[in-house]
PDB file of N, CA and C in Angstrom:
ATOM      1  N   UNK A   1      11.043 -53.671  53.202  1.00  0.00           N
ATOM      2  CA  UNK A   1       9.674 -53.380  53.575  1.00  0.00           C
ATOM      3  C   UNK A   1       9.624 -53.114  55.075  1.00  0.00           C
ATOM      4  N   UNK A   2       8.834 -52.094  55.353  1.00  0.00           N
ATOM      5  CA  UNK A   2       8.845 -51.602  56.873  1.00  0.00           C
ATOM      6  C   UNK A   2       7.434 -51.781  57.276  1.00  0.00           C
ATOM      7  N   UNK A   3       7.270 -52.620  58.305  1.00  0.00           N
ATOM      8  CA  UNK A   3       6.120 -52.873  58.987  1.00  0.00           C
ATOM      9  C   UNK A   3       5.565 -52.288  60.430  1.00  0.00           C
ATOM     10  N   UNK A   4       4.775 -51.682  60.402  1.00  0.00           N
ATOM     11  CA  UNK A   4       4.285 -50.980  61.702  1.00  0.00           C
ATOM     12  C   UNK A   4       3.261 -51.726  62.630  1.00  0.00           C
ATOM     13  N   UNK A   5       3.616 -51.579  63.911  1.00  0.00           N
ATOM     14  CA  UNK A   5       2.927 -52.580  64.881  1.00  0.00           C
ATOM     15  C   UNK A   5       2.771 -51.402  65.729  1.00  0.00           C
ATOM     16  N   UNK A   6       1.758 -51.016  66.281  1.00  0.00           N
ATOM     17  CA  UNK A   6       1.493 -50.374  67.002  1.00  0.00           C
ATOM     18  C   UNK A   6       1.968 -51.065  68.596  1.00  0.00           C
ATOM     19  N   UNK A   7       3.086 -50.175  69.198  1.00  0.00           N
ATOM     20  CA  UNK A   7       3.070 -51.093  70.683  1.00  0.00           C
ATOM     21  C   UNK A   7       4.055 -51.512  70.557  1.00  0.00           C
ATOM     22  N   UNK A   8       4.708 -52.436  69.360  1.00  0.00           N
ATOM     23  CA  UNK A   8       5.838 -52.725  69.219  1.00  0.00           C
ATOM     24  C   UNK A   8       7.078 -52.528  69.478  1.00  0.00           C
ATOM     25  N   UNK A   9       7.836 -53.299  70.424  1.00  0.00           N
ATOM     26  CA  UNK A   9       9.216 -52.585  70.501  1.00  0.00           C
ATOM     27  C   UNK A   9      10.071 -52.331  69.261  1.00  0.00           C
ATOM     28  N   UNK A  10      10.385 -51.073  69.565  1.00  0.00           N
ATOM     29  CA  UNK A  10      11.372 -51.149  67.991  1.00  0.00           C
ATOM     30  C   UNK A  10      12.532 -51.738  67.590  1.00  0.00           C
ATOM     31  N   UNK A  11      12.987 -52.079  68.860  1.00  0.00           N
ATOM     32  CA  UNK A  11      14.316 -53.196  68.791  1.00  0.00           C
ATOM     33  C   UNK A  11      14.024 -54.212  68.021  1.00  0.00           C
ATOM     34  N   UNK A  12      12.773 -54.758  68.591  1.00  0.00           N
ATOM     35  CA  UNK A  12      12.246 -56.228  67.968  1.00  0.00           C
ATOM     36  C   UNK A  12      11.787 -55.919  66.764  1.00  0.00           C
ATOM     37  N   UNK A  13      11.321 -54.860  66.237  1.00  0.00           N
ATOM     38  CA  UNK A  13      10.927 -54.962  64.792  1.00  0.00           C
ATOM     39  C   UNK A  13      12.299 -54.867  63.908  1.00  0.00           C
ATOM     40  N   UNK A  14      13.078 -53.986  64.544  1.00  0.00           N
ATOM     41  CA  UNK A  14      14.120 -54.012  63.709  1.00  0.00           C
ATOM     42  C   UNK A  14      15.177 -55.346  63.273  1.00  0.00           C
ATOM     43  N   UNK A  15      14.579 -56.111  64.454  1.00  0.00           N
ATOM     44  CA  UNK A  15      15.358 -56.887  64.299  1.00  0.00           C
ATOM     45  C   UNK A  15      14.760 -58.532  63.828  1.00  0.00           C
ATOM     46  N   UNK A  16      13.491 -57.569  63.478  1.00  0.00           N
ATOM     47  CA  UNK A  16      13.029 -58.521  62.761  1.00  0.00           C
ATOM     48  C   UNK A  16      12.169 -59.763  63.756  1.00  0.00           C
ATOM     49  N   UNK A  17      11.562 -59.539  64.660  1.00  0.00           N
ATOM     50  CA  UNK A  17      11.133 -60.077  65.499  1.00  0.00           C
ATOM     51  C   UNK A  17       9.547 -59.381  65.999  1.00  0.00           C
ATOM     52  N   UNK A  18       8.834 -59.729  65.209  1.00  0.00           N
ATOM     53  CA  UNK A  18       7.606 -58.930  65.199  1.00  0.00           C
ATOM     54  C   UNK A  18       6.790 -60.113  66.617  1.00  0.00           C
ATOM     55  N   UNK A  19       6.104 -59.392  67.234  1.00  0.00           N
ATOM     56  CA  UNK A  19       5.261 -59.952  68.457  1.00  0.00           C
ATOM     57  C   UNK A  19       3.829 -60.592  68.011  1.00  0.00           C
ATOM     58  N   UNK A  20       3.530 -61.474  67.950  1.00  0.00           N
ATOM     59  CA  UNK A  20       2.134 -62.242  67.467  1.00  0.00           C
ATOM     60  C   UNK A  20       0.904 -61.484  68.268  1.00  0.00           C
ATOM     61  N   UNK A  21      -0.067 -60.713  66.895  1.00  0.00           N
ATOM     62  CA  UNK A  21      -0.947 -60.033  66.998  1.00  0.00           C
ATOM     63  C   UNK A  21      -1.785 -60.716  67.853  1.00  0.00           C
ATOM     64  N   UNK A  22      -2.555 -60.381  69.027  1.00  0.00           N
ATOM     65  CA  UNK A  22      -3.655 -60.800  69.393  1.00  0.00           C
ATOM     66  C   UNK A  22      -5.067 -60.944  68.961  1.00  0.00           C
ATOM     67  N   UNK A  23      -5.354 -62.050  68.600  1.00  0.00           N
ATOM     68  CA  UNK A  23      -6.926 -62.154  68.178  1.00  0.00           C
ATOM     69  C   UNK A  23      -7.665 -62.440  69.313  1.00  0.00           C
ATOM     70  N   UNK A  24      -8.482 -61.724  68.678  1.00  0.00           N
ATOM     71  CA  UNK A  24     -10.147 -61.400  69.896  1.00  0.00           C
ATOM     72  C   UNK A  24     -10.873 -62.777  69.212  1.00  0.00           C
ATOM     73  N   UNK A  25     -11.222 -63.146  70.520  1.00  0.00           N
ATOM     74  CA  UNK A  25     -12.313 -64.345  69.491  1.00  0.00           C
ATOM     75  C   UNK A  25     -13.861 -63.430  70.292  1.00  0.00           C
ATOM     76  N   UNK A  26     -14.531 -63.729  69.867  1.00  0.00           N
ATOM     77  CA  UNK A  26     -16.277 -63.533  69.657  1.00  0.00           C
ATOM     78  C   UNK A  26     -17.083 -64.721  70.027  1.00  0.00           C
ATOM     79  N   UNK A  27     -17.999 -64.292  70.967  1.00  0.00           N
ATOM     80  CA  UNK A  27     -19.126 -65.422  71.286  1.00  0.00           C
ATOM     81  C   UNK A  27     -19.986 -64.884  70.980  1.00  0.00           C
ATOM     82  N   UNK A  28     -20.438 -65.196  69.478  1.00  0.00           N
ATOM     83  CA  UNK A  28     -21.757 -64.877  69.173  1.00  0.00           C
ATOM     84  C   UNK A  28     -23.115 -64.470  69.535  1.00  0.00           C
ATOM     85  N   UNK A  29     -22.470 -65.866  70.757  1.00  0.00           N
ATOM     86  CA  UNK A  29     -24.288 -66.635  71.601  1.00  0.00           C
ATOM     87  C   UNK A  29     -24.168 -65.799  72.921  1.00  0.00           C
ATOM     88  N   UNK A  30     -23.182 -65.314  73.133  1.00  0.00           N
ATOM     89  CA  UNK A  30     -23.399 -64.247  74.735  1.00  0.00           C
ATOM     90  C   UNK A  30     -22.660 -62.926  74.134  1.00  0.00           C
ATOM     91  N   UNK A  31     -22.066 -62.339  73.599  1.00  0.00           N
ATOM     92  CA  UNK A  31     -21.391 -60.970  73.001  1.00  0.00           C
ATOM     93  C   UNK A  31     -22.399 -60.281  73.025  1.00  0.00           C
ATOM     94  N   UNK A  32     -22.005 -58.517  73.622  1.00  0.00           N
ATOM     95  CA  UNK A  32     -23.376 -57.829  73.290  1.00  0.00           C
ATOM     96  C   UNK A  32     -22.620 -57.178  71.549  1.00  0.00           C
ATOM     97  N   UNK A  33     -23.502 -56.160  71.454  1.00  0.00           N
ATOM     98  CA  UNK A  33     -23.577 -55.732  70.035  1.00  0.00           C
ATOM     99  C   UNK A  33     -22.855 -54.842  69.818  1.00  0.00           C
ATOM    100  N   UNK A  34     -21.742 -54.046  71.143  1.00  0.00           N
ATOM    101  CA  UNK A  34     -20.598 -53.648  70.692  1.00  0.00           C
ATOM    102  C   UNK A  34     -19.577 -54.567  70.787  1.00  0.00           C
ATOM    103  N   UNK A  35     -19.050 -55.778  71.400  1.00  0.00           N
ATOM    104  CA  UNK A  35     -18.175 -56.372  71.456  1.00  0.00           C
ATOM    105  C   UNK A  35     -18.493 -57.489  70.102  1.00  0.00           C
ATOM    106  N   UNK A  36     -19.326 -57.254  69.352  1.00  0.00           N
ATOM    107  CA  UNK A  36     -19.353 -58.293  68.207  1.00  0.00           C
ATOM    108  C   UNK A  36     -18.854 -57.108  67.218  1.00  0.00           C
ATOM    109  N   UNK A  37     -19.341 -55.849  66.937  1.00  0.00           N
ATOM    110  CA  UNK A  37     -19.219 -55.220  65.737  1.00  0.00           C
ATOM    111  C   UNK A  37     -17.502 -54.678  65.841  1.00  0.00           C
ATOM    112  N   UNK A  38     -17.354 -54.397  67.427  1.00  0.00           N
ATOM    113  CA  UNK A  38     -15.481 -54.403  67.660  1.00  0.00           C
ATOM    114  C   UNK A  38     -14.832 -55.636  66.641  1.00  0.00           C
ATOM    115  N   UNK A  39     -15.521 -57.224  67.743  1.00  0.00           N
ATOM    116  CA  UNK A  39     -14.769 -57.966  67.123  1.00  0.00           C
ATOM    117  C   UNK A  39     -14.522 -58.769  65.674  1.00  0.00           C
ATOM    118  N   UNK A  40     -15.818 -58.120  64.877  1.00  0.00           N
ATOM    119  CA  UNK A  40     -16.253 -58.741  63.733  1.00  0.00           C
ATOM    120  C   UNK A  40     -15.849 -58.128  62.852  1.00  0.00           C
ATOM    121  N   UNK A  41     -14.776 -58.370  61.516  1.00  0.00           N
ATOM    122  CA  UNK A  41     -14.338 -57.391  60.579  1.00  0.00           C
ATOM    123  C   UNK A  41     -15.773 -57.330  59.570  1.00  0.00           C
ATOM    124  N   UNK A  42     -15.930 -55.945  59.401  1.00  0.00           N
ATOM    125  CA  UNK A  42     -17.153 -56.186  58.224  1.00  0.00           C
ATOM    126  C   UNK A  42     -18.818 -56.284  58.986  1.00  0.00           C
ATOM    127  N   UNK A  43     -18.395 -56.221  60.455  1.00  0.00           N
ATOM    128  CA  UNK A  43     -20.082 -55.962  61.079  1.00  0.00           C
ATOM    129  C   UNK A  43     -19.854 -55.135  61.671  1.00  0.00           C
ATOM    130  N   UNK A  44     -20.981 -54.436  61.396  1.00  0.00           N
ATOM    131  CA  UNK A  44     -21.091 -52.776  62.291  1.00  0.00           C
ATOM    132  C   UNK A  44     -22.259 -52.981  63.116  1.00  0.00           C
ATOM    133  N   UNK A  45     -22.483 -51.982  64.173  1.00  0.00           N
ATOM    134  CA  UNK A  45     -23.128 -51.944  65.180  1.00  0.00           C
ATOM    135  C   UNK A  45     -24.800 -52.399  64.929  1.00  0.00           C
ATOM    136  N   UNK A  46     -25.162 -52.155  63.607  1.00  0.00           N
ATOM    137  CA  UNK A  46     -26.827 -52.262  63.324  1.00  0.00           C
ATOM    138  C   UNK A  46     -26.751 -53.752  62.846  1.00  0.00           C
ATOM    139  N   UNK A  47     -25.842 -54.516  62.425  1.00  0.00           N
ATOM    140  CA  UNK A  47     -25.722 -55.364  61.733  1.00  0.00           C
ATOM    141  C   UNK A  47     -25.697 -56.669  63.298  1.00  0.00           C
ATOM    142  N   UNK A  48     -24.472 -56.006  64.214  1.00  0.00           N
ATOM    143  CA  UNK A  48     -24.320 -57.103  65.243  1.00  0.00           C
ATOM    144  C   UNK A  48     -25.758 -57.018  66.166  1.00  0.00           C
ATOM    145  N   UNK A  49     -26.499 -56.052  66.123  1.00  0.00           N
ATOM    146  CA  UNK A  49     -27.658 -56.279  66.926  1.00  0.00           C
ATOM    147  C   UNK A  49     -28.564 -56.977  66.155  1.00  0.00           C
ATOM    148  N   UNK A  50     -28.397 -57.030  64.924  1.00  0.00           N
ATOM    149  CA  UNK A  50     -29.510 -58.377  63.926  1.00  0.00           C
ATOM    150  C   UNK A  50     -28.909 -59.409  64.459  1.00  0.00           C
ATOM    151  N   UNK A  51     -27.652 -60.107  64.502  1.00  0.00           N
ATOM    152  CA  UNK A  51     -27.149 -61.159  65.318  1.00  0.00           C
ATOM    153  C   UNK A  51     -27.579 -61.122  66.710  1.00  0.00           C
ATOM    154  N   UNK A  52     -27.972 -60.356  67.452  1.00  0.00           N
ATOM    155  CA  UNK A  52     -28.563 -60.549  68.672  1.00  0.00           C
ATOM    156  C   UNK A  52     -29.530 -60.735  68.821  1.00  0.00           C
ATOM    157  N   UNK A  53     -30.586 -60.179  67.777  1.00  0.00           N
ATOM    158  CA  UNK A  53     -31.934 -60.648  67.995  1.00  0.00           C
ATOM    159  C   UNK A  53     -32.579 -61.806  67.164  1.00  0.00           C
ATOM    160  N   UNK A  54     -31.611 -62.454  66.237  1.00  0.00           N
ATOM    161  CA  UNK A  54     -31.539 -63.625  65.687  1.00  0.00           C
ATOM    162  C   UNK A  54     -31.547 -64.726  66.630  1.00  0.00           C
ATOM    163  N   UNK A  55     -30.608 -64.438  67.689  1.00  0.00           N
ATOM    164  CA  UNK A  55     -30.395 -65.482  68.442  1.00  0.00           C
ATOM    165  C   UNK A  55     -31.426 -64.740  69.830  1.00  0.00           C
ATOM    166  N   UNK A  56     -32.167 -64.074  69.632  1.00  0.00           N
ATOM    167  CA  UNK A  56     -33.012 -64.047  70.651  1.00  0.00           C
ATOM    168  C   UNK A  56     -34.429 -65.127  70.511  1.00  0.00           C
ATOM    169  N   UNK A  57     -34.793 -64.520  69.233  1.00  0.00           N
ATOM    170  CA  UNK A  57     -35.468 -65.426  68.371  1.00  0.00           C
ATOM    171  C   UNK A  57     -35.424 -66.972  67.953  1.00  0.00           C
ATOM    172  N   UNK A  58     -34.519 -67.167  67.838  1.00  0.00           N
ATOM    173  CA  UNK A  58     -34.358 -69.072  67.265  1.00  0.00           C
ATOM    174  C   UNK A  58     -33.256 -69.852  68.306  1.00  0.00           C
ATOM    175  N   UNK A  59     -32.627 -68.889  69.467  1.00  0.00           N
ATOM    176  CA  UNK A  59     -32.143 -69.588  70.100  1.00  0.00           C
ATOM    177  C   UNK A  59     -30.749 -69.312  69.933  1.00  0.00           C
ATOM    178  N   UNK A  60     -29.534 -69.765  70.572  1.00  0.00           N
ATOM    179  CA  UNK A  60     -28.204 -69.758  70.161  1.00  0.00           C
ATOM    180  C   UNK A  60     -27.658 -70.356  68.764  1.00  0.00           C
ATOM    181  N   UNK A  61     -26.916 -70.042  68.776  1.00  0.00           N
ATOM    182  CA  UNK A  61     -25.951 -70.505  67.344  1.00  0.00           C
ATOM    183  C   UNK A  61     -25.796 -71.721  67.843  1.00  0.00           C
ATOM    184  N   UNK A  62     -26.022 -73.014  66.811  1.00  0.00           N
ATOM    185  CA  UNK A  62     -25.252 -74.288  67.029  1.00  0.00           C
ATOM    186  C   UNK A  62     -24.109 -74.143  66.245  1.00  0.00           C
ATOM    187  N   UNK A  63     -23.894 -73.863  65.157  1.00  0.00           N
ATOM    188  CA  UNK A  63     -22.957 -73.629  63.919  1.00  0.00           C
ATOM    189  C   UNK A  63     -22.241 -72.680  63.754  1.00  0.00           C
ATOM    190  N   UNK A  64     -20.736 -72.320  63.373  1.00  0.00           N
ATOM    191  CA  UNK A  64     -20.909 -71.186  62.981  1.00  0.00           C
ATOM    192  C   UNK A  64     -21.317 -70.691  61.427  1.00  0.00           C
ATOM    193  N   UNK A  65     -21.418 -71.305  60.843  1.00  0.00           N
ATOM    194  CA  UNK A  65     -22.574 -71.345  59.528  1.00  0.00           C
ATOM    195  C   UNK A  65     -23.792 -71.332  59.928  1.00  0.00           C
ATOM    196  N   UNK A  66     -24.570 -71.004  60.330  1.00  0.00           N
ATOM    197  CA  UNK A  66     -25.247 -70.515  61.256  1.00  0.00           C
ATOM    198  C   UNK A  66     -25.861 -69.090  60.673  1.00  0.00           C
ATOM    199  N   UNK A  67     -24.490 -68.511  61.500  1.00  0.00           N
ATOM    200  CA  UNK A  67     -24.035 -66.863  61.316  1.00  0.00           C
ATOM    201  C   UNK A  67     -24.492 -66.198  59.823  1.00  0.00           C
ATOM    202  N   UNK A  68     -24.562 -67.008  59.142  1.00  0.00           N
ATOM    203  CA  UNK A  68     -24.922 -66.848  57.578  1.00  0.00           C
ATOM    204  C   UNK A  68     -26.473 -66.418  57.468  1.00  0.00           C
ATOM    205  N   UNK A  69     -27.268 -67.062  57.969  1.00  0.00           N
ATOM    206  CA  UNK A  69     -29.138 -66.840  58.206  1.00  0.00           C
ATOM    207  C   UNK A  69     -28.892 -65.263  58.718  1.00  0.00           C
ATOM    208  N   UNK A  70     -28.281 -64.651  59.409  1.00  0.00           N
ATOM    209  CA  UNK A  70     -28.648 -63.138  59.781  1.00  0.00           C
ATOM    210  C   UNK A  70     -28.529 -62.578  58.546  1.00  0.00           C
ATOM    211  N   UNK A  71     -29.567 -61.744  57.989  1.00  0.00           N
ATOM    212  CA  UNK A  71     -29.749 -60.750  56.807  1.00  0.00           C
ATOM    213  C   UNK A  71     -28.171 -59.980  56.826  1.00  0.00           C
ATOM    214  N   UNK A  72     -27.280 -59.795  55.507  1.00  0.00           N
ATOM    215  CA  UNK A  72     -26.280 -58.890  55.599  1.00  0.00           C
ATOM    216  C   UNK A  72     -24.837 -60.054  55.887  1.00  0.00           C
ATOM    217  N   UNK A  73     -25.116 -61.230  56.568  1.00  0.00           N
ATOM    218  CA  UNK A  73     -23.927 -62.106  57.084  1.00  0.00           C
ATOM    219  C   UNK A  73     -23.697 -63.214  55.586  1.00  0.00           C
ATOM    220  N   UNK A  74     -22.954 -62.379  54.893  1.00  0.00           N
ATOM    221  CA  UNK A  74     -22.706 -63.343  53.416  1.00  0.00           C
ATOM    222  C   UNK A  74     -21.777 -64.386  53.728  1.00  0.00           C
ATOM    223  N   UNK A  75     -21.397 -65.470  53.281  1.00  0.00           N
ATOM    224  CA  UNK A  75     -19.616 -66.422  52.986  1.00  0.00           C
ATOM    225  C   UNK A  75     -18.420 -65.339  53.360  1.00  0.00           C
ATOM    226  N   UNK A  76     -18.339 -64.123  52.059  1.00  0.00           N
ATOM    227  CA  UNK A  76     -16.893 -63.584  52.859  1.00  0.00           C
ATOM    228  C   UNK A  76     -16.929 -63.179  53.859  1.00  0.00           C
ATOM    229  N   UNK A  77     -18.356 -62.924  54.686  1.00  0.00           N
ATOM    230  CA  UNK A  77     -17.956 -62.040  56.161  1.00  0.00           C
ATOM    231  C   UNK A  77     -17.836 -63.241  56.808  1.00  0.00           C
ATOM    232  N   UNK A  78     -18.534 -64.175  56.334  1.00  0.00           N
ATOM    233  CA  UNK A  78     -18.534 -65.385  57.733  1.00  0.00           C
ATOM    234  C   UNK A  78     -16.843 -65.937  57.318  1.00  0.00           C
ATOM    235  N   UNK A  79     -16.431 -66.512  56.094  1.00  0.00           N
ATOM    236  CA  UNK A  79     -14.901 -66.621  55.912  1.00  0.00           C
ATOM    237  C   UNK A  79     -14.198 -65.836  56.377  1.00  0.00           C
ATOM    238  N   UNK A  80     -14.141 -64.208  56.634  1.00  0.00           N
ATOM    239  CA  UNK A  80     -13.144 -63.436  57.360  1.00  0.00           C
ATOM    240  C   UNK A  80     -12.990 -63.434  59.048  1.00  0.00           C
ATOM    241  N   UNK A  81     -14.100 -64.258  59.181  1.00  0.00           N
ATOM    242  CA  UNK A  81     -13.958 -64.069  60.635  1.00  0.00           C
ATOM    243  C   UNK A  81     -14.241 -65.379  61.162  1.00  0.00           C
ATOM    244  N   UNK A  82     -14.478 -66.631  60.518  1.00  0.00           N
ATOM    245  CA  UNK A  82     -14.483 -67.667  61.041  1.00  0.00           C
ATOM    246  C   UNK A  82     -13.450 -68.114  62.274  1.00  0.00           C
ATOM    247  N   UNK A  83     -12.232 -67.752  62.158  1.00  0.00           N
ATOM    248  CA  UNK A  83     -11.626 -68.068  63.083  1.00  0.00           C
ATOM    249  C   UNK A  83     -11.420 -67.955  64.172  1.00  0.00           C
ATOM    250  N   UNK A  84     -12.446 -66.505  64.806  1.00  0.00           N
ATOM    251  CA  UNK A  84     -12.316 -65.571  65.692  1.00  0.00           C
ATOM    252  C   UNK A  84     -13.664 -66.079  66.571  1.00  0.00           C
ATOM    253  N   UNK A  85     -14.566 -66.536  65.550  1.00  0.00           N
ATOM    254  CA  UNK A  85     -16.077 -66.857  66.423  1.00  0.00           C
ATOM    255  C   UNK A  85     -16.241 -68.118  67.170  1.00  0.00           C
ATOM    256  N   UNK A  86     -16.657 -68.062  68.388  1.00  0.00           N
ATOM    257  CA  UNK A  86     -16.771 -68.943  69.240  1.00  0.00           C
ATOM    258  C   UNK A  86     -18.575 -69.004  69.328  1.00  0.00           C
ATOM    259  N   UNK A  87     -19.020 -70.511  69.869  1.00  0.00           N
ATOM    260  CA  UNK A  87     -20.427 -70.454  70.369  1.00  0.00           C
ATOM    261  C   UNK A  87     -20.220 -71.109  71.588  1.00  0.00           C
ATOM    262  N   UNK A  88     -19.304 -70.483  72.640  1.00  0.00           N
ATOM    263  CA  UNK A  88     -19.589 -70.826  73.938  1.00  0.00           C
ATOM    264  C   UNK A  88     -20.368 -70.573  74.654  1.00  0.00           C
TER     265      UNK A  88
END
């Protein structure tokens, strides 16, 4: 099986030494509405500005279950990206 890494040296792939992908984490509570729909798999640009004006409205995220109350933010989107979201 041949795996493509964009960036990757090819020495190291070949040799089987793949480089640990960088994850973007997301601050919900300060991110504007392109750096959430970048960093959010499954939110697009109309979707991360409902997250912005959610939290304009009721305040910051305490939770990230939370994230779930924005219209469109189901379990699998909040499960695919739980790991990435911060409420700093």
């Amino acid at each position: 099986m041949l795996v493509l890494v964009l960036g990757a040296d090819p020495v190291q792939a070949q040799q089987g030494e793949m480089p640990a992908l960088a994850s973007q984490s997301v601050n919900i509570n300060s991110d504007n509405a392109s750096v959430l729909a970048d960093g959010l798999t499954g939110v697009g640009l109309s979707r991360a500005e409902d997250i912005i004006r959610y939290r304009e409205e009721f305040g910051p995220f305490t939770t990230v279950e939370q994230l779930s109350e924005v219209k469109g933010i189901g379990k699998a989107t909040l499960d695919k990206n739980r790991a990435r979201i911060t409420l700093d």
